[in-house]
C-alpha atoms as a PDB file:
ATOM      1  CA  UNK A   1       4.318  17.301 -16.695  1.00  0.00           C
ATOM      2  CA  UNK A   2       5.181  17.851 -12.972  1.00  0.00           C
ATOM      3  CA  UNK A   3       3.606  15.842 -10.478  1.00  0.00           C
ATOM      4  CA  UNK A   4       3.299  16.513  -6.744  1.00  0.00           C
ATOM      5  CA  UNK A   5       4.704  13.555  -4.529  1.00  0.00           C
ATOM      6  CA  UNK A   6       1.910  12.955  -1.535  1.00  0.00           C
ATOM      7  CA  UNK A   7       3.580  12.949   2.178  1.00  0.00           C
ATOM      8  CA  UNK A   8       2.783   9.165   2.985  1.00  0.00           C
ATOM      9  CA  UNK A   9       5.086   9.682   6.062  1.00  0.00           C
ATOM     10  CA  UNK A  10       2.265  11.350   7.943  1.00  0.00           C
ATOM     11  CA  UNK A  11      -0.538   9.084   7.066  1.00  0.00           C
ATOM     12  CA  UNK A  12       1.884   5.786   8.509  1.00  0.00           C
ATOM     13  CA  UNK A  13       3.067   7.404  11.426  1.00  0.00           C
ATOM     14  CA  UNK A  14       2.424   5.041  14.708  1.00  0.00           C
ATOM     15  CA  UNK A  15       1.046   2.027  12.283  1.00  0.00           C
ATOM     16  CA  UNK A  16       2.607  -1.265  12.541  1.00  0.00           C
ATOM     17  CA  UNK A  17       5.162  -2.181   9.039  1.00  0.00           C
ATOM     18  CA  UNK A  18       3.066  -4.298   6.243  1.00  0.00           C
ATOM     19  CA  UNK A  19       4.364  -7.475   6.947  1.00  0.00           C
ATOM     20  CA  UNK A  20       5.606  -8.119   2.927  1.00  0.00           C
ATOM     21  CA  UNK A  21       4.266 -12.075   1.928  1.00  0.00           C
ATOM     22  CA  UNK A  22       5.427 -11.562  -1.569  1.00  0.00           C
ATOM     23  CA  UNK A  23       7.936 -14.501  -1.298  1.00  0.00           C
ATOM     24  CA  UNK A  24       5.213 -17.005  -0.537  1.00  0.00           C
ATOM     25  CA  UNK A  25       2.065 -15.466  -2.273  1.00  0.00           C
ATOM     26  CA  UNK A  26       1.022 -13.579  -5.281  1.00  0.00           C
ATOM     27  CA  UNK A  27      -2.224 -12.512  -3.838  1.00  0.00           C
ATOM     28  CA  UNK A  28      -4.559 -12.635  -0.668  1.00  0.00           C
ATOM     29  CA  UNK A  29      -7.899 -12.381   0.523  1.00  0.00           C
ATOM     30  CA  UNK A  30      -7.655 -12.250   3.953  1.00  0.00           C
ATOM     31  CA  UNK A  31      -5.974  -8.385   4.967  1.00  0.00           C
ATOM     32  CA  UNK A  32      -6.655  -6.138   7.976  1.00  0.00           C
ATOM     33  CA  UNK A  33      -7.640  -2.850   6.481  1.00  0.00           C
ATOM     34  CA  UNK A  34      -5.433  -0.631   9.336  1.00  0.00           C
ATOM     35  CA  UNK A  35      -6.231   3.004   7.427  1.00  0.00           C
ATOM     36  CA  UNK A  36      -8.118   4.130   4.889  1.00  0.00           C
ATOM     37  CA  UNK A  37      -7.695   8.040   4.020  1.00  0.00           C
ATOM     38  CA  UNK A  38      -7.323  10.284   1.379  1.00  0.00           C
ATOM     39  CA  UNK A  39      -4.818  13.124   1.032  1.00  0.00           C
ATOM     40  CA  UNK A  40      -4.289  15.408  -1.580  1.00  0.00           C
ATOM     41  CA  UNK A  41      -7.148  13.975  -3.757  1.00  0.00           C
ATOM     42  CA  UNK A  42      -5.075  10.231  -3.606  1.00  0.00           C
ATOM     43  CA  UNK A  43      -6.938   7.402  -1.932  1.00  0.00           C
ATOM     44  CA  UNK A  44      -4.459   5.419   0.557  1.00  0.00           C
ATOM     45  CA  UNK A  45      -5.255   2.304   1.675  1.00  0.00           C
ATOM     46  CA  UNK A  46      -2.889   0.296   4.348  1.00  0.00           C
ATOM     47  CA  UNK A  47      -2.906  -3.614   5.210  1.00  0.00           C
ATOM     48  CA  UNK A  48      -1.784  -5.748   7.517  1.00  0.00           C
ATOM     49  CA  UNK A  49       0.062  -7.985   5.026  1.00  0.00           C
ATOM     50  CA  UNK A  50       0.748  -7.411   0.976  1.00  0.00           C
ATOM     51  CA  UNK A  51       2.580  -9.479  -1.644  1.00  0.00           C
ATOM     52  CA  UNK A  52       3.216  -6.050  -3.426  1.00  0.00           C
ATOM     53  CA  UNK A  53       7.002  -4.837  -3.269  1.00  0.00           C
ATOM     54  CA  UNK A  54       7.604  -1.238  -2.376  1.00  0.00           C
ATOM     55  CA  UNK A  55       9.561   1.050  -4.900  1.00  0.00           C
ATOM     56  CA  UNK A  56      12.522   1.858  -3.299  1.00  0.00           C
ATOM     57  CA  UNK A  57      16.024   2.063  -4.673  1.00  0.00           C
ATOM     58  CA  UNK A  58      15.177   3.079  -8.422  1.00  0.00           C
ATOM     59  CA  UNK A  59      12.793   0.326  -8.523  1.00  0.00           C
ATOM     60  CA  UNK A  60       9.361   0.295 -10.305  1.00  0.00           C
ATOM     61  CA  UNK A  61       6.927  -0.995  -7.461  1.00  0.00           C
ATOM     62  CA  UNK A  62       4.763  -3.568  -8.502  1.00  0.00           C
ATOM     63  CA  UNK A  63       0.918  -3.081  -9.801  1.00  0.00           C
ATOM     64  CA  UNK A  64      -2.164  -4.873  -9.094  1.00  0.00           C
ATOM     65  CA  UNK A  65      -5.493  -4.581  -8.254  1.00  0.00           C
ATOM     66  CA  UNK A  66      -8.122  -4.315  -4.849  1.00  0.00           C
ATOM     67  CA  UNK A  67     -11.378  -6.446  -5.319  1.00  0.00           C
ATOM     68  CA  UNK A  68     -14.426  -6.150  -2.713  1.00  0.00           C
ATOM     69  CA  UNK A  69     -16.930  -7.756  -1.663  1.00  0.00           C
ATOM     70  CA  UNK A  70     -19.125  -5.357  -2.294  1.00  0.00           C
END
């Protein structure tokens, strides 16, 4: 199965870096939402802060969830 890779470099270009608070925190309710967008049919949400770790490296990212209010 082949799956095309989405160009997330466009969608981040002239945002400030996620600050990463995975060190202190496991989760957060209080995050800026700074884009919301979809390309390609893939939803991409950015925040001001995450506890999730990046894949970079050969590493598996981490997985979680996004709960609203409404």
């Amino acid at each position: 199965m082949f799956i095309k890779e989405t160009d997330r470099a466009s969608v981040i270009e002239g945002l400030p870096p996620t600050q990463f608070i995975g060190y202190e925190e496991l989760e957060t309710v209080e995050v800026n939402l700074l884009k919301d967008t979809v390309v390609e049919n893939q939803r991409i949400l950015i925040f001001d802060k995450s506890p999730f770790y990046a894949e970079g490296g050969g590493q598996t990212g981490d997985a979680g969830s996004i709960e609203l209010d409404s």
